[in-house]
N, C-alpha and C. Protein backbone atom coordinates (compact mmCIF):
# COMPACT_ATOMS: atom_id res chain seq x y z
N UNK A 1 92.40 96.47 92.90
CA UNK A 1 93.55 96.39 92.03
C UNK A 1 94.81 96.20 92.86
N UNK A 2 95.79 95.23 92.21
CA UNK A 2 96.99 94.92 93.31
C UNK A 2 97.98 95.79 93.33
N UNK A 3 98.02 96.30 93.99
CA UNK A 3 98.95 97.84 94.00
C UNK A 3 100.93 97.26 93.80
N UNK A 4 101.73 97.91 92.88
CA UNK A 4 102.83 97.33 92.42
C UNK A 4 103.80 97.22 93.65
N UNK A 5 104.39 96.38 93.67
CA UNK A 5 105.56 96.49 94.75
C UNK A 5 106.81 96.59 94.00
N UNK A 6 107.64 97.00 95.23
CA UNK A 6 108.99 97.52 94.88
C UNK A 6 109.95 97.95 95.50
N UNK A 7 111.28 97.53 95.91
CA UNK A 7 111.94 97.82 96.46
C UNK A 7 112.13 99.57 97.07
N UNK A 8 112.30 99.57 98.58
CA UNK A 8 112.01 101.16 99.13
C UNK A 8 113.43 101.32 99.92
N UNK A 9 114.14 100.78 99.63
CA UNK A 9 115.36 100.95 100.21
C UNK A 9 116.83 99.99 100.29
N UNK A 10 117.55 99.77 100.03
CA UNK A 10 118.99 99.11 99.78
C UNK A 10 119.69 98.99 100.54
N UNK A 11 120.23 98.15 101.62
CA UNK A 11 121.24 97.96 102.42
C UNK A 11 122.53 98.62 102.01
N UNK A 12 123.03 99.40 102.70
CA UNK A 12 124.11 100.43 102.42
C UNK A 12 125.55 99.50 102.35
N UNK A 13 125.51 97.80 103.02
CA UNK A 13 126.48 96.90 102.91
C UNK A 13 126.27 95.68 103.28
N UNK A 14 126.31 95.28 101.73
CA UNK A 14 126.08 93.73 101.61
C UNK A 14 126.31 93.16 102.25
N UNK A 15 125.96 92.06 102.51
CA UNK A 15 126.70 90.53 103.52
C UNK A 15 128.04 90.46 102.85
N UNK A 16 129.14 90.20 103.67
CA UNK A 16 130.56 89.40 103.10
C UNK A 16 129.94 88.25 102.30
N UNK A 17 130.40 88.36 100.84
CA UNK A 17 130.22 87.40 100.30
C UNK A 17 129.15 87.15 99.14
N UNK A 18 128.27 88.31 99.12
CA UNK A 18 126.68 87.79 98.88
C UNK A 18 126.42 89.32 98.69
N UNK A 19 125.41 89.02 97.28
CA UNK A 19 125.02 90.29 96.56
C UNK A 19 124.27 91.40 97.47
N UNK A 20 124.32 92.51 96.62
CA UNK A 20 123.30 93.45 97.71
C UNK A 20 121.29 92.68 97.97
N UNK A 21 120.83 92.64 98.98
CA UNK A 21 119.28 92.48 98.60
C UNK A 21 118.60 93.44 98.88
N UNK A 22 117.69 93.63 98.85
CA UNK A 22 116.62 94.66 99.11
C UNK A 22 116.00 94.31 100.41
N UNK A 23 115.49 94.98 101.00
CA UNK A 23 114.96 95.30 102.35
C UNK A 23 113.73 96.10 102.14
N UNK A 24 112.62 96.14 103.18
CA UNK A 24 111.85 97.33 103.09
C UNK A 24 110.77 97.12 102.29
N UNK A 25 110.51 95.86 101.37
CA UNK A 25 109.96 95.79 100.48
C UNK A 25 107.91 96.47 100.36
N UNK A 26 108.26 97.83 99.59
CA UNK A 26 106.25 97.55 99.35
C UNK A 26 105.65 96.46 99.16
N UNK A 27 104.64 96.57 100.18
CA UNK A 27 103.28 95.63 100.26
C UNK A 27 102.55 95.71 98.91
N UNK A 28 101.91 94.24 98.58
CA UNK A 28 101.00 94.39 97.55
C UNK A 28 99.36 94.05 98.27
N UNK A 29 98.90 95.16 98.09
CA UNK A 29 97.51 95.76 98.41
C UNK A 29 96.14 95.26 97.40
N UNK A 30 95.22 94.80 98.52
CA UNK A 30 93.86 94.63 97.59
C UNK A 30 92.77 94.84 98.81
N UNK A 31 91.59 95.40 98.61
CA UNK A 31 90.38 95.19 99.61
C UNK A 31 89.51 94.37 98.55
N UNK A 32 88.59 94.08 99.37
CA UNK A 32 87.18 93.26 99.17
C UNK A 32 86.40 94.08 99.80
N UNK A 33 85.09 93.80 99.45
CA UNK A 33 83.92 95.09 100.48
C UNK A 33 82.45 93.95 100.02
N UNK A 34 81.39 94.16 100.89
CA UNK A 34 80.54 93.65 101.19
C UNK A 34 79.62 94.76 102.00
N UNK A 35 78.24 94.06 102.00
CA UNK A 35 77.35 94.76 102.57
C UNK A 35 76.74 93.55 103.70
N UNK A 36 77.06 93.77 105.01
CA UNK A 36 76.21 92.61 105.59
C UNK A 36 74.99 93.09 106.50
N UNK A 37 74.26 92.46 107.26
CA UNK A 37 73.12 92.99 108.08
C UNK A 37 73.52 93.44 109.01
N UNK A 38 74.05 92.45 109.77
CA UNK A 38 74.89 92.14 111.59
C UNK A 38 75.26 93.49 111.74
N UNK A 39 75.42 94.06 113.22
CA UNK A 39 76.02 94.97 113.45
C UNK A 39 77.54 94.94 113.55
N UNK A 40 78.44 95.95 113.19
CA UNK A 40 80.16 95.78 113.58
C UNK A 40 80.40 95.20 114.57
N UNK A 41 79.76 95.51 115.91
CA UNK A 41 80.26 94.65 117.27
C UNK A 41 79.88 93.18 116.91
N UNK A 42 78.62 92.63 116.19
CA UNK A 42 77.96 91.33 115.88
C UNK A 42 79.56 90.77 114.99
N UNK A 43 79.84 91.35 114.04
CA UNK A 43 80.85 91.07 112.99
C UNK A 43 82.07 90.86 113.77
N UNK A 44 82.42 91.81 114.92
CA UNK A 44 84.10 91.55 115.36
C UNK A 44 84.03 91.02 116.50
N UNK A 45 82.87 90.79 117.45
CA UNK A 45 82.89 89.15 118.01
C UNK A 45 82.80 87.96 117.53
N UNK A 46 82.12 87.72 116.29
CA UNK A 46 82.35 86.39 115.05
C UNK A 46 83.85 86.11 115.35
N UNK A 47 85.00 87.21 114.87
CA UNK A 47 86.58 87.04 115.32
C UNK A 47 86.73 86.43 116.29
N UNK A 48 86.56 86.81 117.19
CA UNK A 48 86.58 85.58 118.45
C UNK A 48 86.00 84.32 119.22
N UNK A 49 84.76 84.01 118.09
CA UNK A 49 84.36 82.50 118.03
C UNK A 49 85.38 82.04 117.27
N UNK A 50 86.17 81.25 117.62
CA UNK A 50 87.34 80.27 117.40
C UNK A 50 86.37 79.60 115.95
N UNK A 51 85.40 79.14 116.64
CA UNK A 51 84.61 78.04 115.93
C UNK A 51 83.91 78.20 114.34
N UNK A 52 83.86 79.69 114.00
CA UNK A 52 83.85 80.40 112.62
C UNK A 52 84.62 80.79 112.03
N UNK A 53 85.80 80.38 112.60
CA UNK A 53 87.17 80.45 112.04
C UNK A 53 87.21 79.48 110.49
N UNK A 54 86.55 78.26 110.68
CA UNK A 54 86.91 77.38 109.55
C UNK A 54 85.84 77.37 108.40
N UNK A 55 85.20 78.22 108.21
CA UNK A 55 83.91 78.73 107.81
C UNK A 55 84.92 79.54 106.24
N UNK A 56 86.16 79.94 106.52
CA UNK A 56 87.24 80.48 105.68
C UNK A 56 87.83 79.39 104.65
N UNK A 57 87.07 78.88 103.65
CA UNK A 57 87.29 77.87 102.76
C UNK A 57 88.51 77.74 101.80
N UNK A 58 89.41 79.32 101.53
CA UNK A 58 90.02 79.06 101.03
C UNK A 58 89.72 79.15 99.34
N UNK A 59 90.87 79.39 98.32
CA UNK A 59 90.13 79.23 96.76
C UNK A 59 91.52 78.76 96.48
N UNK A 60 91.16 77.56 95.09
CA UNK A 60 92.35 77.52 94.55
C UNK A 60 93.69 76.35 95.51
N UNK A 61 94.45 76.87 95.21
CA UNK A 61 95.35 76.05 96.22
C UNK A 61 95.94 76.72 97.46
N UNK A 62 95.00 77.77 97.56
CA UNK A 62 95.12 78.71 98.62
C UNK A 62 94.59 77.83 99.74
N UNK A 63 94.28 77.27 100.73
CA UNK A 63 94.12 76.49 101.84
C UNK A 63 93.20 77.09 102.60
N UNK A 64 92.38 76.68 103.25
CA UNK A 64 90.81 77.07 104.30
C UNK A 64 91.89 77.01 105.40
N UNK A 65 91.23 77.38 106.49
CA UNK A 65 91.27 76.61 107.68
C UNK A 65 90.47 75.76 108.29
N UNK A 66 91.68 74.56 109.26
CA UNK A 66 90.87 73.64 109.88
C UNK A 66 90.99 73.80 111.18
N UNK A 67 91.81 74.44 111.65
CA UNK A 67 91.31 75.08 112.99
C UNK A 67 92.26 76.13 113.72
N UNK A 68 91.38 76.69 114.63
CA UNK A 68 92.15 78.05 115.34
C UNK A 68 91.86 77.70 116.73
N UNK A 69 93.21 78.26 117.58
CA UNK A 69 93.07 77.88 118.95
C UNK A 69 93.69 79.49 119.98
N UNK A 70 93.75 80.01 120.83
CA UNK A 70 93.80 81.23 121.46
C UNK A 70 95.34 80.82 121.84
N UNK A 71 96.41 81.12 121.08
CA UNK A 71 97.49 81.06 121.89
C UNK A 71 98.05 81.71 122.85
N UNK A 72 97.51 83.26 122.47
CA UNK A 72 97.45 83.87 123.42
C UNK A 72 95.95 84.71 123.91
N UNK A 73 95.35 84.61 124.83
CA UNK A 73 94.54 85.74 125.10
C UNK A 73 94.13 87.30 125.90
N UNK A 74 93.94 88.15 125.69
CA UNK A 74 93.89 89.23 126.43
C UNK A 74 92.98 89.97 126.87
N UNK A 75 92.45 90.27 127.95
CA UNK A 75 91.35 91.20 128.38
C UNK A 75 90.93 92.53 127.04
N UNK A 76 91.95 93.31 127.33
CA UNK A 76 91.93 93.87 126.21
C UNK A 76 91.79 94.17 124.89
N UNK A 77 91.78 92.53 124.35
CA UNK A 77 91.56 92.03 123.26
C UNK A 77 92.86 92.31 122.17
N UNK A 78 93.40 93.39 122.10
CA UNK A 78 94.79 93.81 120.92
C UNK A 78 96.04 93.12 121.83
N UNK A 79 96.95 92.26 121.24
CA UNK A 79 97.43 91.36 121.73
C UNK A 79 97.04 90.30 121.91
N UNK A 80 95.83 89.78 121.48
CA UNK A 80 95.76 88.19 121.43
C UNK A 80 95.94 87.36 119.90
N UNK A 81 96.31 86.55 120.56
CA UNK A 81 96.82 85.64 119.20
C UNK A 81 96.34 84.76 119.04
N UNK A 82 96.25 83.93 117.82
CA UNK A 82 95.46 83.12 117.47
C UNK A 82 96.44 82.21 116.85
N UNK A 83 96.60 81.04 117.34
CA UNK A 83 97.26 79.93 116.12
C UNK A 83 96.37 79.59 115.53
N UNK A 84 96.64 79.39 113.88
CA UNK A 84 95.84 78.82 113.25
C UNK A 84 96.43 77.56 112.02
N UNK A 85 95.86 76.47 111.73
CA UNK A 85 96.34 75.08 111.33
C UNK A 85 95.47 75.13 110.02
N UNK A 86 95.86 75.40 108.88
CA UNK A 86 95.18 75.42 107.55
C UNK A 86 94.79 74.07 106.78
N UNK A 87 94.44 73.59 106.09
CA UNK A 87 93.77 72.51 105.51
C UNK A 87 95.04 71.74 104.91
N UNK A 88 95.70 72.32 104.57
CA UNK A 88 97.25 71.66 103.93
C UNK A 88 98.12 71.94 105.37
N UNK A 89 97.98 71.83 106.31
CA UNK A 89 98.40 71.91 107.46
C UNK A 89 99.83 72.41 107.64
N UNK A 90 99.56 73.82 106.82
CA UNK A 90 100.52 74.65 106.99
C UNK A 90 100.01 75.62 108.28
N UNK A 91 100.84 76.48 108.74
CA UNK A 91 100.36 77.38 109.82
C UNK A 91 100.83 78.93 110.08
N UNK A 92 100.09 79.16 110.78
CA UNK A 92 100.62 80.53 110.83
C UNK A 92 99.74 81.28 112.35
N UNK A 93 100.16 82.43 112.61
CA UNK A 93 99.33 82.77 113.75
C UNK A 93 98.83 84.47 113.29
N UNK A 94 97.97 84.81 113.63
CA UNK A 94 97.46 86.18 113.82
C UNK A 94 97.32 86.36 114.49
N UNK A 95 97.95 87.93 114.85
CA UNK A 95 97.45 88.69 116.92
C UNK A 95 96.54 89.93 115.98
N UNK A 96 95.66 90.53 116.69
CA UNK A 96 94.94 91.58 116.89
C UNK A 96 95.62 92.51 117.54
N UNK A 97 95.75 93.49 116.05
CA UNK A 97 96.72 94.68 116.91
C UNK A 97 96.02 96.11 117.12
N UNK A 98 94.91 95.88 116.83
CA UNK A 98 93.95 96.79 116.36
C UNK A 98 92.28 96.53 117.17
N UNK A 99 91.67 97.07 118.19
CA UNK A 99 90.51 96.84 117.98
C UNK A 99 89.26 97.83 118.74
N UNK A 100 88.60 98.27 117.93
CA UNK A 100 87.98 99.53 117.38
C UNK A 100 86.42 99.11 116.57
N UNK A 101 85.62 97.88 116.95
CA UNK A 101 85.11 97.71 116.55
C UNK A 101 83.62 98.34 115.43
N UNK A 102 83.61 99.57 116.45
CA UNK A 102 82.07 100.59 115.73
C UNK A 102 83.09 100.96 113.98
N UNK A 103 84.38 101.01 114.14
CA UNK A 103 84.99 101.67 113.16
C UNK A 103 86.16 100.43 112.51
N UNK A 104 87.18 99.93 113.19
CA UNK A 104 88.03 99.09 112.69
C UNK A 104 88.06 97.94 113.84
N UNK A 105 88.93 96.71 112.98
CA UNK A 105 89.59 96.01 113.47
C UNK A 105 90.84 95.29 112.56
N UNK A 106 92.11 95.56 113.34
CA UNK A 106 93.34 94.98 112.05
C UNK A 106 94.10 93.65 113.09
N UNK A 107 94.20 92.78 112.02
CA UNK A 107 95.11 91.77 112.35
C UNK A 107 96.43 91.80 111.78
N UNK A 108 97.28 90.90 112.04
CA UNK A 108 98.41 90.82 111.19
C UNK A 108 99.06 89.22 111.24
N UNK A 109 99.32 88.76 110.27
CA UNK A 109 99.49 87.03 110.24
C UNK A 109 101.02 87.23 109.80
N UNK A 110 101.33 86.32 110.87
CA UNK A 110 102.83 86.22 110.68
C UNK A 110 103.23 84.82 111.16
N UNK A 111 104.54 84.49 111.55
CA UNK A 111 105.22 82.89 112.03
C UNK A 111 104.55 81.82 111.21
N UNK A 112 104.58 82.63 109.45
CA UNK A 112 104.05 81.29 108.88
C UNK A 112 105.26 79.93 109.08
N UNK A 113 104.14 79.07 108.33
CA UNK A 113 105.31 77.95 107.82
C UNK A 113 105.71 77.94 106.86
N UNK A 114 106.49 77.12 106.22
CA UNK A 114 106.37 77.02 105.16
C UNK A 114 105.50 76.53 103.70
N UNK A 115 104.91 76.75 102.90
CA UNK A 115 105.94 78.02 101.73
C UNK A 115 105.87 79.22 102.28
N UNK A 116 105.13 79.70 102.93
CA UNK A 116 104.22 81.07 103.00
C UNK A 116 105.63 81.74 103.76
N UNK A 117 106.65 81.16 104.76
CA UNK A 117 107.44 81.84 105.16
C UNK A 117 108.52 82.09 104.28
N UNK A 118 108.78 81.12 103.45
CA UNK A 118 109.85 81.61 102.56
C UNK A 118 109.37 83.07 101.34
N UNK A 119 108.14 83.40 101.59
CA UNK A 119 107.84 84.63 100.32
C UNK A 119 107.12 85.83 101.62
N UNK A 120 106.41 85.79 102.38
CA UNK A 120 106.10 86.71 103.45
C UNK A 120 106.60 86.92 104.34
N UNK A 121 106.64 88.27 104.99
CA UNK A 121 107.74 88.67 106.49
C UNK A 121 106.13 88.76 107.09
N UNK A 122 104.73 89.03 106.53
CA UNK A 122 103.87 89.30 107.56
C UNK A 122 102.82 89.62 106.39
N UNK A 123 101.28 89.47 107.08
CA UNK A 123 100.23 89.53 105.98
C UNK A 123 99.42 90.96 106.83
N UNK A 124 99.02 92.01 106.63
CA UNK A 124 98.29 92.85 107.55
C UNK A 124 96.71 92.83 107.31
N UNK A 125 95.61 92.67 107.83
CA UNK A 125 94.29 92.10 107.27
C UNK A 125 93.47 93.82 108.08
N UNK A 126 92.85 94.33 108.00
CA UNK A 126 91.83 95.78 108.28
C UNK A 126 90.32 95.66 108.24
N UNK A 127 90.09 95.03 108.97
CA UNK A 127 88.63 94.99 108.53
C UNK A 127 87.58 96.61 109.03
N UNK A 128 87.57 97.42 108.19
CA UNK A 128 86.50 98.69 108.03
C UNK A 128 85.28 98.55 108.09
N UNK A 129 84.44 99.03 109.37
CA UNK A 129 82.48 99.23 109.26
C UNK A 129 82.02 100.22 109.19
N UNK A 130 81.48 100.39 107.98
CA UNK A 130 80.74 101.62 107.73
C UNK A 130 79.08 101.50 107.89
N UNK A 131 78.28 102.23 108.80
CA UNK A 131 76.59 101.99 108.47
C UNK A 131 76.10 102.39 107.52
N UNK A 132 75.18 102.10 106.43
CA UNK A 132 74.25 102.60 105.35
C UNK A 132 72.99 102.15 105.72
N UNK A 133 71.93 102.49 105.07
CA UNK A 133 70.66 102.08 105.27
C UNK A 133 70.56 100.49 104.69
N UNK A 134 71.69 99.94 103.05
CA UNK A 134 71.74 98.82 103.27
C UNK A 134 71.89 98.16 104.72
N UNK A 135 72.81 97.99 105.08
CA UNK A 135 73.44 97.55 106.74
C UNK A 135 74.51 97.71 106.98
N UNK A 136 75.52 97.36 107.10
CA UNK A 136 77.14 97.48 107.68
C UNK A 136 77.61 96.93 106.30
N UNK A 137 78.78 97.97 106.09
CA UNK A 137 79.71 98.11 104.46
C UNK A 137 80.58 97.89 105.37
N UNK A 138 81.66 96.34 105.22
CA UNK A 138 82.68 95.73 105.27
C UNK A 138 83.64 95.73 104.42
N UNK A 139 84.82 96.61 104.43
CA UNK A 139 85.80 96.21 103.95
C UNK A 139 87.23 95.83 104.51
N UNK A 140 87.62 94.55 103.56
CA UNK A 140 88.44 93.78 104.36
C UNK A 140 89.78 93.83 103.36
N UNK A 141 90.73 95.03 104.00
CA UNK A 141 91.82 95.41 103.03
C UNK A 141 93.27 94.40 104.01
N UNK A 142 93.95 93.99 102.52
CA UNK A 142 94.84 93.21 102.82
C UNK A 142 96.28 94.17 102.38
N UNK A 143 97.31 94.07 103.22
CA UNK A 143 98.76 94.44 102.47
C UNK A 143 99.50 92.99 103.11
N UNK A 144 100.36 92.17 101.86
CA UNK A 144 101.35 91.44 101.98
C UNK A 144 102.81 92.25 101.39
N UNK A 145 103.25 91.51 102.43
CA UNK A 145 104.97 92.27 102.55
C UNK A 145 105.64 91.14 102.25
N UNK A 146 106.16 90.75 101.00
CA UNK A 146 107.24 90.59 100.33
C UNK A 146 108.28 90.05 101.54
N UNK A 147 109.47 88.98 101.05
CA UNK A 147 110.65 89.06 102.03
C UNK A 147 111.68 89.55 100.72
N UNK A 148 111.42 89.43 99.89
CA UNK A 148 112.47 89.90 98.00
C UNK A 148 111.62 90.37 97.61
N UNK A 149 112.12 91.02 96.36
CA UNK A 149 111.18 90.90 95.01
C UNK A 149 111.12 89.39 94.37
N UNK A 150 112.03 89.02 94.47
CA UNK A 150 111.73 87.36 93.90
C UNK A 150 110.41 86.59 94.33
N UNK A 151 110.33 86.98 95.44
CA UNK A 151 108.68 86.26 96.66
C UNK A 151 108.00 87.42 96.05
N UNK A 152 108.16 87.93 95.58
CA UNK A 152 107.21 89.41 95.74
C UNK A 152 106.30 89.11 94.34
N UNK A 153 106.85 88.51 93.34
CA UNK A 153 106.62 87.90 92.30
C UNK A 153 105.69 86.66 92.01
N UNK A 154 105.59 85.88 93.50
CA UNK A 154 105.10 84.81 93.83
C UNK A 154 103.77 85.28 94.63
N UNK A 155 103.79 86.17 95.37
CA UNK A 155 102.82 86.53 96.07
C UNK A 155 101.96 87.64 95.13
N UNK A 156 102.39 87.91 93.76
CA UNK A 156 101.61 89.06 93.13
C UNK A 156 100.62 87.11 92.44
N UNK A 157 100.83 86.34 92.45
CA UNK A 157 99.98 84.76 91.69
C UNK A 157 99.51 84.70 92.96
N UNK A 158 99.86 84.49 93.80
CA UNK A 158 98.88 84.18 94.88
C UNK A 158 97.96 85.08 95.40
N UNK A 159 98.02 86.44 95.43
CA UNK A 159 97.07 87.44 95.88
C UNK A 159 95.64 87.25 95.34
N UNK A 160 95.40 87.29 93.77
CA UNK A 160 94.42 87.21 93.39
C UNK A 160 93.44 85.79 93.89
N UNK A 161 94.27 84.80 94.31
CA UNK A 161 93.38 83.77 94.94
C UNK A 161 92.73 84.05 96.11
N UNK A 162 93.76 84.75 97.05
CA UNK A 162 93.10 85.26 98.45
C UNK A 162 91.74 86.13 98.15
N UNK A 163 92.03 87.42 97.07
CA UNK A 163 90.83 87.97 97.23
C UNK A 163 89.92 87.25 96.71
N UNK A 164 89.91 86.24 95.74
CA UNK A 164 88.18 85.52 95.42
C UNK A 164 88.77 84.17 97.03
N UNK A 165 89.59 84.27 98.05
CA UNK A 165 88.40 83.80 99.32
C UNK A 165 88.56 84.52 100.16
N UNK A 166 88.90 85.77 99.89
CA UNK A 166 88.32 86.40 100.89
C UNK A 166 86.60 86.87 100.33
N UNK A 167 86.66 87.47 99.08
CA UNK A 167 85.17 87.30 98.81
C UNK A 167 84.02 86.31 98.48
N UNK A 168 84.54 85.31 98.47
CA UNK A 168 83.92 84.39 99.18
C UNK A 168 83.40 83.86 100.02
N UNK A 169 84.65 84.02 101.16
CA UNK A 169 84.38 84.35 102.76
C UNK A 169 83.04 85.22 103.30
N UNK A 170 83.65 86.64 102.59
CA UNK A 170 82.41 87.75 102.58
C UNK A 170 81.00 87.26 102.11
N UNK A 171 80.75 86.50 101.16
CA UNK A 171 79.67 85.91 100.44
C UNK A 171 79.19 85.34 101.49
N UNK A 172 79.80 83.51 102.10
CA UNK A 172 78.97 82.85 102.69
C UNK A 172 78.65 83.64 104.11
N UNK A 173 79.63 84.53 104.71
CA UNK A 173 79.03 85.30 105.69
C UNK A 173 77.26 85.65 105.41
N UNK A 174 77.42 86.47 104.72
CA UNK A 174 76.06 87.07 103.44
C UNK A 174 74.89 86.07 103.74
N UNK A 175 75.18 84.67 103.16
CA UNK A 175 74.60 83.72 103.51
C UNK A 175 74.02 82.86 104.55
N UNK A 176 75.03 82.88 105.55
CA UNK A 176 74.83 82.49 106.79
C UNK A 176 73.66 83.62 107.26
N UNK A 177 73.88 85.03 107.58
CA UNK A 177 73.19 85.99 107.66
C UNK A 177 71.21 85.72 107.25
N UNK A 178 71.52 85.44 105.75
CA UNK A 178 70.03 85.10 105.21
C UNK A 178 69.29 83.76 105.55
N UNK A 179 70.26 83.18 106.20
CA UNK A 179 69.71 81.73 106.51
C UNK A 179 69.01 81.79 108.41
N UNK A 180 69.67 82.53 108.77
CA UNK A 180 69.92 82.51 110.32
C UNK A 180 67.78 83.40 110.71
N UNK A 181 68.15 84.40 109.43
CA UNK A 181 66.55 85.44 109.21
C UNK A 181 65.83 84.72 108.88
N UNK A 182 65.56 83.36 108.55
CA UNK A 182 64.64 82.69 107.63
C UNK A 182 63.88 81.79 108.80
């Protein structure tokens, strides 16, 4: 469920000239969850095949990607960045700020282009592994941060597309998985 956003704080003085805006804006929140085979380490090295990057199809007029390249890389792995070039060849990059694989791994997508920069300051992505006797319970929780409420309005229509590809995403993973066993 997309959790409501809403202004969390007010600039104490406007720009000369120009109404008060809001700042600070709450994120609007959704996870996806899945059950896959692969182990978590199997799942958060996939992240760093560049090459399963475009495997992310996208729903709607929401855009896949067509490719990802290491803009930056790091031993360490938290701090590397990824440019990535979407199917409508808009762009944006994600660094890994997070990585914790038996338990988490979080990204965060930011330096979009445009449209995506005129309504987002930053997208935060969490991917959670839990073991069950199914196999590894994936959930892949998103918060987008608003730059207004006006974008904030725009990104509450666009959210619901991300989560059917991000579960989608989750699906053909699923798939790939059953094909690879066969």
């Amino acid at each position: 469920m997309l959790q409501p956003y809403a202004p969390t704080e007010l600039r104490d003085e406007p720009t000369p000239g120009r109404r008060r805006i809001y700042s600070n804006m709450r994120p609007l929140r959704f996870t996806c969850r899945a059950v896959l085979q692969s182990s978590p380490m199997t799942i958060a090295e996939l992240m760093l095949d560049l090459n399963t990057w475009t495997s992310f199809r996208g729903y709607g007029c929401l855009p896949g990607i067509r490719a990802a390249r290491f803009e930056k890389r790091t031993p360490e792995v938290v701090g590397t960045r990824i440019a990535v070039v979407n199917t409508d060849d808009s762009r944006h990059v994600e660094e890994i700020v997070e990585w914790n694989p038996p338990q988490r791994v979080a990204l965060r997508m930011q330096d979009f282009s445009p449209p995506l920069a005129k309504l987002a300051t930053h997208i935060e992505e969490t991917w959670t592994f839990a073991t069950s006797d199914a196999g590894t319970v994936v959930e892949r929780g998103f918060a987008m941060f608003p730059k207004n409420w006006f974008a904030g309005v725009f990104l509450r229509l666009i959210a619901p597309m991300l989560r059917r590809a991000v579960d989608r995403h989750l699906a053909d993973l699923r798939s790939a998985e059953s094909s690879e066993a066969r």
